[in-house]
PDB file of N, CA and C in Angstrom:
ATOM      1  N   UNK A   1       1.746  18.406   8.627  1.00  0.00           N
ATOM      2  CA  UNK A   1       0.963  17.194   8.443  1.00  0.00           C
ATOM      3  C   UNK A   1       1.235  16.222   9.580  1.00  0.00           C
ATOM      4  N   UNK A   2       0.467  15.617   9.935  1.00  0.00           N
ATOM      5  CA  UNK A   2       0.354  14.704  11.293  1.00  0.00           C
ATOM      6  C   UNK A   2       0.382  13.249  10.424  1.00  0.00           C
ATOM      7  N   UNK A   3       0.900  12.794  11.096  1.00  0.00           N
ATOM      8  CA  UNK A   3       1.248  11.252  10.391  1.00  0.00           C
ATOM      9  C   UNK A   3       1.317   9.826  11.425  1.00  0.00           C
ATOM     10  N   UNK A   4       1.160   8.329  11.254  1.00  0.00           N
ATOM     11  CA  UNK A   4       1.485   7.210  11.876  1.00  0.00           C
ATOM     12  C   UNK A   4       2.504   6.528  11.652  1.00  0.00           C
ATOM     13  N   UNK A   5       2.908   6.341  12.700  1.00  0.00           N
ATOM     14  CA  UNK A   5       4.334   5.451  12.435  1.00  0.00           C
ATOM     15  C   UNK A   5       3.984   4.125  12.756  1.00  0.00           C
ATOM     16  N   UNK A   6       4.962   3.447  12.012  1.00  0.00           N
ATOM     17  CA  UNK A   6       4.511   2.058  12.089  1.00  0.00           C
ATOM     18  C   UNK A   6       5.672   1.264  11.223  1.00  0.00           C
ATOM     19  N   UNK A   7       5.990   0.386  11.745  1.00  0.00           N
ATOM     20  CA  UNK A   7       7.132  -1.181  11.234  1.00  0.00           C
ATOM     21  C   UNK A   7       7.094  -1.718  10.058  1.00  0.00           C
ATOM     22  N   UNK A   8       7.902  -1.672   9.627  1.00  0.00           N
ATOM     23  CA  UNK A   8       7.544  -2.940   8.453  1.00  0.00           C
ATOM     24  C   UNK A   8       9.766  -3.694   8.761  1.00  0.00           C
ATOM     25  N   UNK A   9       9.630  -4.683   8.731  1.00  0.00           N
ATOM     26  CA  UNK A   9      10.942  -5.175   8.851  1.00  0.00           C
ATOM     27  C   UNK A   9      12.172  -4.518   9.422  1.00  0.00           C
ATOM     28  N   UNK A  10      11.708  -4.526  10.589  1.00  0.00           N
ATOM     29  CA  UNK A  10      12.648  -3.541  11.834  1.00  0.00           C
ATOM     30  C   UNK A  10      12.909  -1.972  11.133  1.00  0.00           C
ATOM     31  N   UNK A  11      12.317  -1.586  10.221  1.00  0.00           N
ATOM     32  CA  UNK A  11      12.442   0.042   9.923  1.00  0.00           C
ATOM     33  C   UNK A  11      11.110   0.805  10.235  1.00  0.00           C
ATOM     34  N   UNK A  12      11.194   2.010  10.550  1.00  0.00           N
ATOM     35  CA  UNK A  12      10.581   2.530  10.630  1.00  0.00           C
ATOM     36  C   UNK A  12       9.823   3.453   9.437  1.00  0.00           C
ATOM     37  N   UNK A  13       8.392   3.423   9.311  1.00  0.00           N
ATOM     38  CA  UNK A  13       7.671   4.497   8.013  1.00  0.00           C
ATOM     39  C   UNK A  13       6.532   5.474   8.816  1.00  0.00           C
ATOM     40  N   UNK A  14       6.092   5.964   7.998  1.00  0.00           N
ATOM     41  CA  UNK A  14       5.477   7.084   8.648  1.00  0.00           C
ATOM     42  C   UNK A  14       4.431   7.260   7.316  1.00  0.00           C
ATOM     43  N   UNK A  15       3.232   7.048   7.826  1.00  0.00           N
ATOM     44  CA  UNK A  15       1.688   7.435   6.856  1.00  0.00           C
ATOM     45  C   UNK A  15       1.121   8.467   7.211  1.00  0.00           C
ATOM     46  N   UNK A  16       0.999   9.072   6.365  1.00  0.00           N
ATOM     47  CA  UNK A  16       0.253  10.435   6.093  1.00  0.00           C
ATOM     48  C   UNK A  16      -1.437  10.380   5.576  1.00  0.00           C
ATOM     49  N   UNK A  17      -1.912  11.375   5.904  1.00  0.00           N
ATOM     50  CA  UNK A  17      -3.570  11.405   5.371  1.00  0.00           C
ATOM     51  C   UNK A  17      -3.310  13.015   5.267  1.00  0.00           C
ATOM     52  N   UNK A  18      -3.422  12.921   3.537  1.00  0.00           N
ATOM     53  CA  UNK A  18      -3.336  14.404   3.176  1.00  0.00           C
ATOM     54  C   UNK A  18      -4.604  14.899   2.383  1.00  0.00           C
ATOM     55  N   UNK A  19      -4.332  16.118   2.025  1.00  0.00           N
ATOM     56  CA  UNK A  19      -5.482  16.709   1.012  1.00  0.00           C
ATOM     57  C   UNK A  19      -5.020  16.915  -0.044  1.00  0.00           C
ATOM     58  N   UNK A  20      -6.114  17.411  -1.193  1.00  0.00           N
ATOM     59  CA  UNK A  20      -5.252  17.567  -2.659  1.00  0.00           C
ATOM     60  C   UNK A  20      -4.430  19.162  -2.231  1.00  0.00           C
ATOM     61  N   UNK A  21      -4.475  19.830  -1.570  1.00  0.00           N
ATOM     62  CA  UNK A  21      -3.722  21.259  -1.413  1.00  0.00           C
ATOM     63  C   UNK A  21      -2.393  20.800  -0.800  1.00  0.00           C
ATOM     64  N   UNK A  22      -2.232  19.835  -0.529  1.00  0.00           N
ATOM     65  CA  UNK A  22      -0.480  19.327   0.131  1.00  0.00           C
ATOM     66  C   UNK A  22       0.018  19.194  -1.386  1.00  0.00           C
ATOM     67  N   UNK A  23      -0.331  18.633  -2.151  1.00  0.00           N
ATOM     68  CA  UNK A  23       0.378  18.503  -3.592  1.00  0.00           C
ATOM     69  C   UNK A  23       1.541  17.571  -3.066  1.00  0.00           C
ATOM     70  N   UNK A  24       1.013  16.276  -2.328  1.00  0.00           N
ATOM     71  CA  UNK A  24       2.051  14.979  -2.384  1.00  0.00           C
ATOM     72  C   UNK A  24       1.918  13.876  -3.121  1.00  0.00           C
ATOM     73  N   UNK A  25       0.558  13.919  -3.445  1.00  0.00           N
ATOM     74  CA  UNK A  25       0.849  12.001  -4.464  1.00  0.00           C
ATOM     75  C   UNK A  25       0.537  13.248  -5.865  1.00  0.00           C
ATOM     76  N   UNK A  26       1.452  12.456  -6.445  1.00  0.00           N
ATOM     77  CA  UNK A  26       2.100  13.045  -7.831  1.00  0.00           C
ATOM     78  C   UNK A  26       0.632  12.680  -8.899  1.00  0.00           C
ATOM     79  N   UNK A  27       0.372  11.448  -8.926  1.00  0.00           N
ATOM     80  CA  UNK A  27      -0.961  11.378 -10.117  1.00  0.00           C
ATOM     81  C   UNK A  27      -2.643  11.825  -9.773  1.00  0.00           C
ATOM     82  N   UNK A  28      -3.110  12.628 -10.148  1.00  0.00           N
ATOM     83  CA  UNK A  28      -4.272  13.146  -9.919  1.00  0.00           C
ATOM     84  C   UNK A  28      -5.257  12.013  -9.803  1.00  0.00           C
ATOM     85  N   UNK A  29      -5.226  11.050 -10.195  1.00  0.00           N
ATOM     86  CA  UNK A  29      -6.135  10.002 -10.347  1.00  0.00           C
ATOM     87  C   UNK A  29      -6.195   8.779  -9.276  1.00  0.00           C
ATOM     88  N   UNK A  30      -4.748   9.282  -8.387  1.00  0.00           N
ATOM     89  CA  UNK A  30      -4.500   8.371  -7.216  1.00  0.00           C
ATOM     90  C   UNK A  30      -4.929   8.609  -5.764  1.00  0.00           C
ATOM     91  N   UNK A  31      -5.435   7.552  -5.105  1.00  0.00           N
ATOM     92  CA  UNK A  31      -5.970   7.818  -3.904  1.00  0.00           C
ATOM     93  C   UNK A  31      -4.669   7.580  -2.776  1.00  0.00           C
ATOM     94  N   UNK A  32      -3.379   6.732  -3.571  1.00  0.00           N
ATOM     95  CA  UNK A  32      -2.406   6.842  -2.455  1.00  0.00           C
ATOM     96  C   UNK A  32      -0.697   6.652  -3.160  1.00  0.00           C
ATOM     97  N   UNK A  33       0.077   6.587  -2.775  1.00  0.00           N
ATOM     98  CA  UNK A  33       1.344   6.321  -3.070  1.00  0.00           C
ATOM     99  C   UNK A  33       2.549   6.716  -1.841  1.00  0.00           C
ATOM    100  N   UNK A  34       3.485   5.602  -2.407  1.00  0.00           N
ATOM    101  CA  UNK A  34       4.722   5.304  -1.406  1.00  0.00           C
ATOM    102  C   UNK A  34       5.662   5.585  -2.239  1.00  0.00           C
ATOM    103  N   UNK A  35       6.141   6.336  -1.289  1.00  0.00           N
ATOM    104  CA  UNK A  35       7.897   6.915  -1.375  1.00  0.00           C
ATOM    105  C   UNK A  35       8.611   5.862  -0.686  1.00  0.00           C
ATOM    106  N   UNK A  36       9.373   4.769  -1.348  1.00  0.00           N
ATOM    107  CA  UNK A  36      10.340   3.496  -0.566  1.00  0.00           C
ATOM    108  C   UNK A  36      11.150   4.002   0.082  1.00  0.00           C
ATOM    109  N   UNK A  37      11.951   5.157  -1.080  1.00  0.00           N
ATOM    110  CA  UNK A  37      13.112   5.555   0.004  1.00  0.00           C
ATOM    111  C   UNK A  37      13.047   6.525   0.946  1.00  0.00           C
ATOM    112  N   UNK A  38      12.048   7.195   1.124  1.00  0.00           N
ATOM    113  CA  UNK A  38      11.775   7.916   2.548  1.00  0.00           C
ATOM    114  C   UNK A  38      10.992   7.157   2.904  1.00  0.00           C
ATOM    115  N   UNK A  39      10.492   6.558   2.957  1.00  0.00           N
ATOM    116  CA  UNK A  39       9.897   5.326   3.985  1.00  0.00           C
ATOM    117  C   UNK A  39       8.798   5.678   4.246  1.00  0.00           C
ATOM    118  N   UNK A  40       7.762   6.654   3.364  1.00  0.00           N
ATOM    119  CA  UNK A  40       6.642   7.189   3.955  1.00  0.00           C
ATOM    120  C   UNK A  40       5.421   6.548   2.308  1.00  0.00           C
ATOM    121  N   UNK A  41       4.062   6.939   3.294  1.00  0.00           N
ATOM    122  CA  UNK A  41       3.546   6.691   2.083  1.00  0.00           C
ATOM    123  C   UNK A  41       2.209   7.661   2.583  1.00  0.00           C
ATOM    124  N   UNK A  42       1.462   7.937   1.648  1.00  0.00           N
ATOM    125  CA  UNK A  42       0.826   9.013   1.439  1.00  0.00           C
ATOM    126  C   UNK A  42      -0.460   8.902   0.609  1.00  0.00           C
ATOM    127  N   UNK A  43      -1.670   9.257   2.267  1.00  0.00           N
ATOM    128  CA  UNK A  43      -3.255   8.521   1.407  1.00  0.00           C
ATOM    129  C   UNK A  43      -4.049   9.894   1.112  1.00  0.00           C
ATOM    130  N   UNK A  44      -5.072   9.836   0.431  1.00  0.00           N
ATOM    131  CA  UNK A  44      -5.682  11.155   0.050  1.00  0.00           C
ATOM    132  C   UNK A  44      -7.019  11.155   1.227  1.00  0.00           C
ATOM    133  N   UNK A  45      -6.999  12.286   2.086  1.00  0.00           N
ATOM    134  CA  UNK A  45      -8.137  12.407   2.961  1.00  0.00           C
ATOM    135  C   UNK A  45      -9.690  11.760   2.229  1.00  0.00           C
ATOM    136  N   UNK A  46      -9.729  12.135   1.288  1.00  0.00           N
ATOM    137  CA  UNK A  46     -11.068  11.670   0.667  1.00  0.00           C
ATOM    138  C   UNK A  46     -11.529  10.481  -0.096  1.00  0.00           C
ATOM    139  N   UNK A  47     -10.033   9.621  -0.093  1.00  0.00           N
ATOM    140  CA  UNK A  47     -10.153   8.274  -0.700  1.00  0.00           C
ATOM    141  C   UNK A  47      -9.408   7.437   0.235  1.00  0.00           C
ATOM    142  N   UNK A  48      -9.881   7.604   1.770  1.00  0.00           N
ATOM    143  CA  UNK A  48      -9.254   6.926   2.440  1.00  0.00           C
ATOM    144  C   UNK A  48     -10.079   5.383   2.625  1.00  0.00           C
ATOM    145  N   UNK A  49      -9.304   4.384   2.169  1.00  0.00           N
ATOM    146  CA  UNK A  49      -9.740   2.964   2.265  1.00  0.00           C
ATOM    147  C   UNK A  49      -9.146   2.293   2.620  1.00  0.00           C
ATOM    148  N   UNK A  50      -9.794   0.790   3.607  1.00  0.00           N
ATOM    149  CA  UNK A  50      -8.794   0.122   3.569  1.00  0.00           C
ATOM    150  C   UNK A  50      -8.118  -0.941   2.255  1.00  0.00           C
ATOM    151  N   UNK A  51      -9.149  -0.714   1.046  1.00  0.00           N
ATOM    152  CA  UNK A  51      -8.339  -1.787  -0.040  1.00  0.00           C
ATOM    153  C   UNK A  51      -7.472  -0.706  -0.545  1.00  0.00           C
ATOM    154  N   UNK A  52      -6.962   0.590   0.025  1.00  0.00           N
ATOM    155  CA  UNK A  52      -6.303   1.398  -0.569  1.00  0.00           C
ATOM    156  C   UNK A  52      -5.004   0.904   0.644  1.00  0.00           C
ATOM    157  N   UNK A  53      -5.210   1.088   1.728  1.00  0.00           N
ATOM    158  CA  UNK A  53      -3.706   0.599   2.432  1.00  0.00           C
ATOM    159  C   UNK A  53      -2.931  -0.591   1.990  1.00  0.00           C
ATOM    160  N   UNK A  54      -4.337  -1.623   2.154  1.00  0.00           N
ATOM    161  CA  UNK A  54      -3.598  -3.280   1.805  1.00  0.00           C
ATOM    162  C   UNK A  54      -2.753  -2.847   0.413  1.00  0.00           C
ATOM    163  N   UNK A  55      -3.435  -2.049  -0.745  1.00  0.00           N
ATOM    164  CA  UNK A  55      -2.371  -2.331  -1.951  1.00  0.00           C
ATOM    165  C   UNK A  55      -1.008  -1.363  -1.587  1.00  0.00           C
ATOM    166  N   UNK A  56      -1.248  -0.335  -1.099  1.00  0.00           N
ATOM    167  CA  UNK A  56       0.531   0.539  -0.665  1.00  0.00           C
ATOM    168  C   UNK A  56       1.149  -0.383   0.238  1.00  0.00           C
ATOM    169  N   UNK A  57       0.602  -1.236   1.464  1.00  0.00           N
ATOM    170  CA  UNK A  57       1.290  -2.324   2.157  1.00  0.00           C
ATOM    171  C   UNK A  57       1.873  -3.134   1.392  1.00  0.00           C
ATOM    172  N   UNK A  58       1.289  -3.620   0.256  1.00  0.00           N
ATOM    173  CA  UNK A  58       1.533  -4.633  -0.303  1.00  0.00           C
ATOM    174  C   UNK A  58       2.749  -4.319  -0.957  1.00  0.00           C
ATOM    175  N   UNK A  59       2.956  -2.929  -1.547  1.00  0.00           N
ATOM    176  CA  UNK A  59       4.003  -2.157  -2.634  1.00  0.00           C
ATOM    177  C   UNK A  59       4.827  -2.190  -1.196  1.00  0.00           C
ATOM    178  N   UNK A  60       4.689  -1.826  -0.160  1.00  0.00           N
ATOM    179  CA  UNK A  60       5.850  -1.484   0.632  1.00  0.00           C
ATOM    180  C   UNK A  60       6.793  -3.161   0.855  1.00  0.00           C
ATOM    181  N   UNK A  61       5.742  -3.967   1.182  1.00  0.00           N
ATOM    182  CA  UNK A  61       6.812  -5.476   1.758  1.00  0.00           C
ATOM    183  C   UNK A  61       7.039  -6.061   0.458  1.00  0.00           C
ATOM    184  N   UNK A  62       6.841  -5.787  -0.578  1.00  0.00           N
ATOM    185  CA  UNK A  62       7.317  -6.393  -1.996  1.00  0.00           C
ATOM    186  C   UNK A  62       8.448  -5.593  -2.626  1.00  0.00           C
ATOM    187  N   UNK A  63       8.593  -3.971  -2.026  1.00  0.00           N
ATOM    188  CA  UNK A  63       9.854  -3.663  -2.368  1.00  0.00           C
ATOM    189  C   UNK A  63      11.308  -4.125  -1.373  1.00  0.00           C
ATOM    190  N   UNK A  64      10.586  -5.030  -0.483  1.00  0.00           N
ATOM    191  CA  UNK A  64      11.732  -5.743   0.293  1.00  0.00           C
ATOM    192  C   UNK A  64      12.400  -6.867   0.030  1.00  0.00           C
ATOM    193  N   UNK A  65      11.490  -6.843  -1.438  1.00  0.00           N
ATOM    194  CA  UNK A  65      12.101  -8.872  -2.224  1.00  0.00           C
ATOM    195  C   UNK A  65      13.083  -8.075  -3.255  1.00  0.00           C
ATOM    196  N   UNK A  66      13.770  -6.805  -3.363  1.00  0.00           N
ATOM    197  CA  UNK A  66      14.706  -6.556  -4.188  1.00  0.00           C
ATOM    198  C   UNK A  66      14.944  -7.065  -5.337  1.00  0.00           C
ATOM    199  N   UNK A  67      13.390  -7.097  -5.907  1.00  0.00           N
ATOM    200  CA  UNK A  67      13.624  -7.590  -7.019  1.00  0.00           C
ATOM    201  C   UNK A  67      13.485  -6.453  -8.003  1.00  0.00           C
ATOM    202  N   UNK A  68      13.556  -5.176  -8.074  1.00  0.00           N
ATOM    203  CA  UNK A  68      12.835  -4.307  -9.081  1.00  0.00           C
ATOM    204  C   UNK A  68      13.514  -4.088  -9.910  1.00  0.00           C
ATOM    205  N   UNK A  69      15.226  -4.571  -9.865  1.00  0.00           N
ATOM    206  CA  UNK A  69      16.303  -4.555 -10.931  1.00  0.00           C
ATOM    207  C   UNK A  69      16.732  -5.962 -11.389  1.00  0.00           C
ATOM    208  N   UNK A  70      15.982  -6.999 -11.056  1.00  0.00           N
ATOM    209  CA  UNK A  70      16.627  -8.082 -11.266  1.00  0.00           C
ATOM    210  C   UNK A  70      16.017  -8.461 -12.655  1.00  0.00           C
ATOM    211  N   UNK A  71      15.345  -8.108 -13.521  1.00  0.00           N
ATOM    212  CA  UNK A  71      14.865  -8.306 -14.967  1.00  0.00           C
ATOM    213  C   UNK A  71      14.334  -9.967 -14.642  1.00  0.00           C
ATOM    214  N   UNK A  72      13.641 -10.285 -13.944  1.00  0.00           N
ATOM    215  CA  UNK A  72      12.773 -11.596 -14.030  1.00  0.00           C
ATOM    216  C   UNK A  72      11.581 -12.021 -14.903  1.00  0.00           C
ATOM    217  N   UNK A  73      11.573 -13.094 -15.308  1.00  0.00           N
ATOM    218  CA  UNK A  73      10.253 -13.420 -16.129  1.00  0.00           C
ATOM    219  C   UNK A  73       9.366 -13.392 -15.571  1.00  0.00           C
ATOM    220  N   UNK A  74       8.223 -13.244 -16.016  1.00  0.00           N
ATOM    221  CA  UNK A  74       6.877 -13.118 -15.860  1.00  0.00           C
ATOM    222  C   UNK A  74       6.577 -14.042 -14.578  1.00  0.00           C
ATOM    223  N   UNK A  75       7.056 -15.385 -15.414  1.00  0.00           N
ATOM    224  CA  UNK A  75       6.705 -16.846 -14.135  1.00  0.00           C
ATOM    225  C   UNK A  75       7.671 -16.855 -12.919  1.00  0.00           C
ATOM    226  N   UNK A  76       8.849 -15.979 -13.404  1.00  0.00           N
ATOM    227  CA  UNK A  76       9.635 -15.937 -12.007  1.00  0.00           C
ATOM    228  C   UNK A  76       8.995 -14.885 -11.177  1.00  0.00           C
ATOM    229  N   UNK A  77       8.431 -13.338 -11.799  1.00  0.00           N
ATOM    230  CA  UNK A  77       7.496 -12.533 -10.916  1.00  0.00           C
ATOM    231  C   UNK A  77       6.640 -13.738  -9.958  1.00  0.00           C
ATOM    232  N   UNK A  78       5.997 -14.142 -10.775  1.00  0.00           N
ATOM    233  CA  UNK A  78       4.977 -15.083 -10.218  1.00  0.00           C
ATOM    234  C   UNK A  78       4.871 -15.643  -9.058  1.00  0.00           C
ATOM    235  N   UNK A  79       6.449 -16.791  -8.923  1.00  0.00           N
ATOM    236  CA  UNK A  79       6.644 -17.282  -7.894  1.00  0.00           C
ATOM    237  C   UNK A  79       6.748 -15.952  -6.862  1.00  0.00           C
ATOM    238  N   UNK A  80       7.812 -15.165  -6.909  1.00  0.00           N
ATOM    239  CA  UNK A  80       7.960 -14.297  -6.020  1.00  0.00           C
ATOM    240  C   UNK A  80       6.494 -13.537  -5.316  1.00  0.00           C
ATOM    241  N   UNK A  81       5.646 -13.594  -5.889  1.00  0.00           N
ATOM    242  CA  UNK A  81       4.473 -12.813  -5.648  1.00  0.00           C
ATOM    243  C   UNK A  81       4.218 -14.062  -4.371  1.00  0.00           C
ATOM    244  N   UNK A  82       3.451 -15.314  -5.226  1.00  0.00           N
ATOM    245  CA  UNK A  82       3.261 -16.430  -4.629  1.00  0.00           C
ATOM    246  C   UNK A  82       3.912 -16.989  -2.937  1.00  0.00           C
ATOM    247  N   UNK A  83       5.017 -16.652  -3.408  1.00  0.00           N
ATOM    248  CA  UNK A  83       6.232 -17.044  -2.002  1.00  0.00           C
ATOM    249  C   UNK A  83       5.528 -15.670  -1.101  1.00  0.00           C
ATOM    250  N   UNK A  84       5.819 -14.675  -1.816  1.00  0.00           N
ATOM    251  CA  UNK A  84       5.463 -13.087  -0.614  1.00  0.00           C
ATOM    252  C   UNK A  84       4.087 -14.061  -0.068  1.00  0.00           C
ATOM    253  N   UNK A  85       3.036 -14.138  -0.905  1.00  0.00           N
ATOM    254  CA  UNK A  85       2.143 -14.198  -0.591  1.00  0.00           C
ATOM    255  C   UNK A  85       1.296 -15.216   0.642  1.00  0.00           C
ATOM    256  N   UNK A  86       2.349 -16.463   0.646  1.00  0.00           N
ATOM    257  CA  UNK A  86       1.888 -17.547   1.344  1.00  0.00           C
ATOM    258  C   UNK A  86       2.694 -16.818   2.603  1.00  0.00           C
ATOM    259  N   UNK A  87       3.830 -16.467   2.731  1.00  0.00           N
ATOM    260  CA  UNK A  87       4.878 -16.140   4.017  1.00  0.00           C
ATOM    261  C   UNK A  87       4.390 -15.019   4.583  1.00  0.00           C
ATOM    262  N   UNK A  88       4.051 -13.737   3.934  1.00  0.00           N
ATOM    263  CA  UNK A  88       3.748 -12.364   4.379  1.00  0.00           C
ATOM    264  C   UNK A  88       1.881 -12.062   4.607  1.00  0.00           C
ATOM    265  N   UNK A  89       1.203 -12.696   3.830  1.00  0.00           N
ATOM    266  CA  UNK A  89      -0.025 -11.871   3.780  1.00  0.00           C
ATOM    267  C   UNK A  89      -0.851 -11.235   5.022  1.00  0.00           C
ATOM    268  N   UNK A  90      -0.486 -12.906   6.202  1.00  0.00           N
ATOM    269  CA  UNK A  90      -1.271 -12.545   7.184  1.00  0.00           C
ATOM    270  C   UNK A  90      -0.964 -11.588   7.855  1.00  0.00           C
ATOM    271  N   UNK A  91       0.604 -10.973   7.662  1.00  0.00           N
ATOM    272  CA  UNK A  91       0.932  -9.878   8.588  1.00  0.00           C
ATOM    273  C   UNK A  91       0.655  -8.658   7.739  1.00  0.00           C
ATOM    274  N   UNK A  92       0.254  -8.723   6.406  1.00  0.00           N
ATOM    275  CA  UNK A  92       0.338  -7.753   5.665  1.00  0.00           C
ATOM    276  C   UNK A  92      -1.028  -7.153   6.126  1.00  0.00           C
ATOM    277  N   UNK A  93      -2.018  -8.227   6.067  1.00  0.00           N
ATOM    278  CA  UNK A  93      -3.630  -7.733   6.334  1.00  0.00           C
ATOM    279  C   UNK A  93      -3.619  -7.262   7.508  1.00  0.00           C
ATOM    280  N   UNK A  94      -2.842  -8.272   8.479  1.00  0.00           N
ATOM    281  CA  UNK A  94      -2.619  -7.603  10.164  1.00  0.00           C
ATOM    282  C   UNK A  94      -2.944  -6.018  10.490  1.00  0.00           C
ATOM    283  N   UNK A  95      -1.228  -5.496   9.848  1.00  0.00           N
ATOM    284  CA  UNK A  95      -0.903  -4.694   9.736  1.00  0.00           C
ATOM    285  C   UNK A  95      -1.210  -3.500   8.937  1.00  0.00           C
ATOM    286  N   UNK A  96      -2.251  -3.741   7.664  1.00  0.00           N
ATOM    287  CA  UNK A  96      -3.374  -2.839   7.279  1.00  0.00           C
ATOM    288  C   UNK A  96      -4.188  -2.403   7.755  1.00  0.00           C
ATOM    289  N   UNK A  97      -4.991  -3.399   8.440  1.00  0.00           N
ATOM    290  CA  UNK A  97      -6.546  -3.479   9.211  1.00  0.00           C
ATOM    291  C   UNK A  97      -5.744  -2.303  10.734  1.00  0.00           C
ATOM    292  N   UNK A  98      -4.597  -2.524  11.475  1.00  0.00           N
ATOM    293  CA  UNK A  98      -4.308  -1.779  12.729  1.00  0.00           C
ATOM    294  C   UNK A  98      -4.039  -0.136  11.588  1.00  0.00           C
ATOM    295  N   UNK A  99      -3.027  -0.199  11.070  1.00  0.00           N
ATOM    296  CA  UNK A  99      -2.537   1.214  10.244  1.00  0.00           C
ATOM    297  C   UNK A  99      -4.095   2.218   9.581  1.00  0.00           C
ATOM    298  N   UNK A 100      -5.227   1.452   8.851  1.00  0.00           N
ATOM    299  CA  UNK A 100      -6.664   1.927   8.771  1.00  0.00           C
ATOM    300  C   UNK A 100      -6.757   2.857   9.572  1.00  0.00           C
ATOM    301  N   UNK A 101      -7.340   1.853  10.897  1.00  0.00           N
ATOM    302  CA  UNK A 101      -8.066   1.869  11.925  1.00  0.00           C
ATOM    303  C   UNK A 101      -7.570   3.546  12.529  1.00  0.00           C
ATOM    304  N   UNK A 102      -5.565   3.482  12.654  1.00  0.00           N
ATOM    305  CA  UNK A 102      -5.413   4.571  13.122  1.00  0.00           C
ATOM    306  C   UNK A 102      -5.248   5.797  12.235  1.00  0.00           C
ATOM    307  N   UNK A 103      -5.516   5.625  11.136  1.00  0.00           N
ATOM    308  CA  UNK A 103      -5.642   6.618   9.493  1.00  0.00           C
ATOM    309  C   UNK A 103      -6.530   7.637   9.567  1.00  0.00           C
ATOM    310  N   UNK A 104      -7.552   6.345   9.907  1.00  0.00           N
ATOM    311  CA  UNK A 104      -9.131   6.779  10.115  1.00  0.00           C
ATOM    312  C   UNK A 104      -9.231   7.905  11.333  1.00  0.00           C
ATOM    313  N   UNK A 105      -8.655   7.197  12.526  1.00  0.00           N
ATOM    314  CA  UNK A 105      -8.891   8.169  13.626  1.00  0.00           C
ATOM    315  C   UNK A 105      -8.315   9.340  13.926  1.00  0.00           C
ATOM    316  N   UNK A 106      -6.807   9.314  12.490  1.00  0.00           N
ATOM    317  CA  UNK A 106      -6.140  11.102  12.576  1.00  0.00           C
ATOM    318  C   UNK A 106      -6.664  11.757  11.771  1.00  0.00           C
ATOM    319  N   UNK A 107      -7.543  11.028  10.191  1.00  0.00           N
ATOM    320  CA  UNK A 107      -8.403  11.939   9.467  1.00  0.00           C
ATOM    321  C   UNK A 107      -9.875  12.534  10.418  1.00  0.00           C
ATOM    322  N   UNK A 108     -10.113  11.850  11.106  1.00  0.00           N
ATOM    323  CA  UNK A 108     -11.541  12.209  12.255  1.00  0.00           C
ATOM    324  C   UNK A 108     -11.090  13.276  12.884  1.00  0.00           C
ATOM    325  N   UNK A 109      -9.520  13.238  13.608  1.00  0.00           N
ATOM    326  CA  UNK A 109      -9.562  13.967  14.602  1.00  0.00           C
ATOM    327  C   UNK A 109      -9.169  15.648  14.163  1.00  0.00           C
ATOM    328  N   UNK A 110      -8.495  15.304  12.785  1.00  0.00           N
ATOM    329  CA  UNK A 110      -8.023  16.496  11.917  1.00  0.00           C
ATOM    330  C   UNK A 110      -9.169  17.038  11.767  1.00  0.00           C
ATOM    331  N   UNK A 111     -10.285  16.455  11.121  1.00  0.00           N
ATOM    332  CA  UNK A 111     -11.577  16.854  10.763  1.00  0.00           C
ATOM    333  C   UNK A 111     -11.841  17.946  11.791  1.00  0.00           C
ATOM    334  N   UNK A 112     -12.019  17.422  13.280  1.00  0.00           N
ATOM    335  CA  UNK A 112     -12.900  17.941  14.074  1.00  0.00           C
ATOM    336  C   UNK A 112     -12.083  19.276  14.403  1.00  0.00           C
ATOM    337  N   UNK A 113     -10.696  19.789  14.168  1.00  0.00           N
ATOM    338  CA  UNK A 113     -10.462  20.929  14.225  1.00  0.00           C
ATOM    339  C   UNK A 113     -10.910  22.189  13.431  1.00  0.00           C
TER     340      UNK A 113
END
């Protein structure tokens, strides 16, 4: 599988554009999913979107607020969303709209083989 690399908070991840015969995103009903701790995340050739990156982007820089064990209330989620949201978004969309763009052009180029 051919994949993009790309930053998120000085680490490195790596995106994939697979088919349903790779047997990598675990729910049949999903067009994408991220593995945090291998640092990769994984879109389905045929549901490739960009409101499908922005939400795995979004799962990737929100598992960097370490909050997924901290048992917070609802309104404390909230703020945290809120705070991500005013500080991070513009780099989040940034960084969707470039990661797409080059998604798009390894599912094209896979295609044309």
């Amino acid at each position: 599988m051919n994949f993009v690399k790309f930053t998120v908070y000085e680490e490195v991840w790596c995106a994939y554009v697979v088919s349903d015969v790779d047997h990598v995103i675990a729910a049949e009903d999903s067009a994408a999913e991220t593995d945090f701790h291998k640092r990769e995340v994984y879109f389905r050739r045929g549901d490739l979107s960009i409101t499908d990156v922005l939400h795995e982007m979004w799962h990737i820089f929100f598992g960097y607020t370490f909050t997924r064990t901290a048992n917070l209330t609802p309104d404390q989620m909230e703020e945290v969303a809120a705070e991500m949201f005013a500080e991070r978004s513009s780099r989040i969309i940034a960084l969707s709209n470039e990661l797409f763009e080059q998604l798009k052009a390894l599912r094209d180029e896979e295609d044309e083989k």
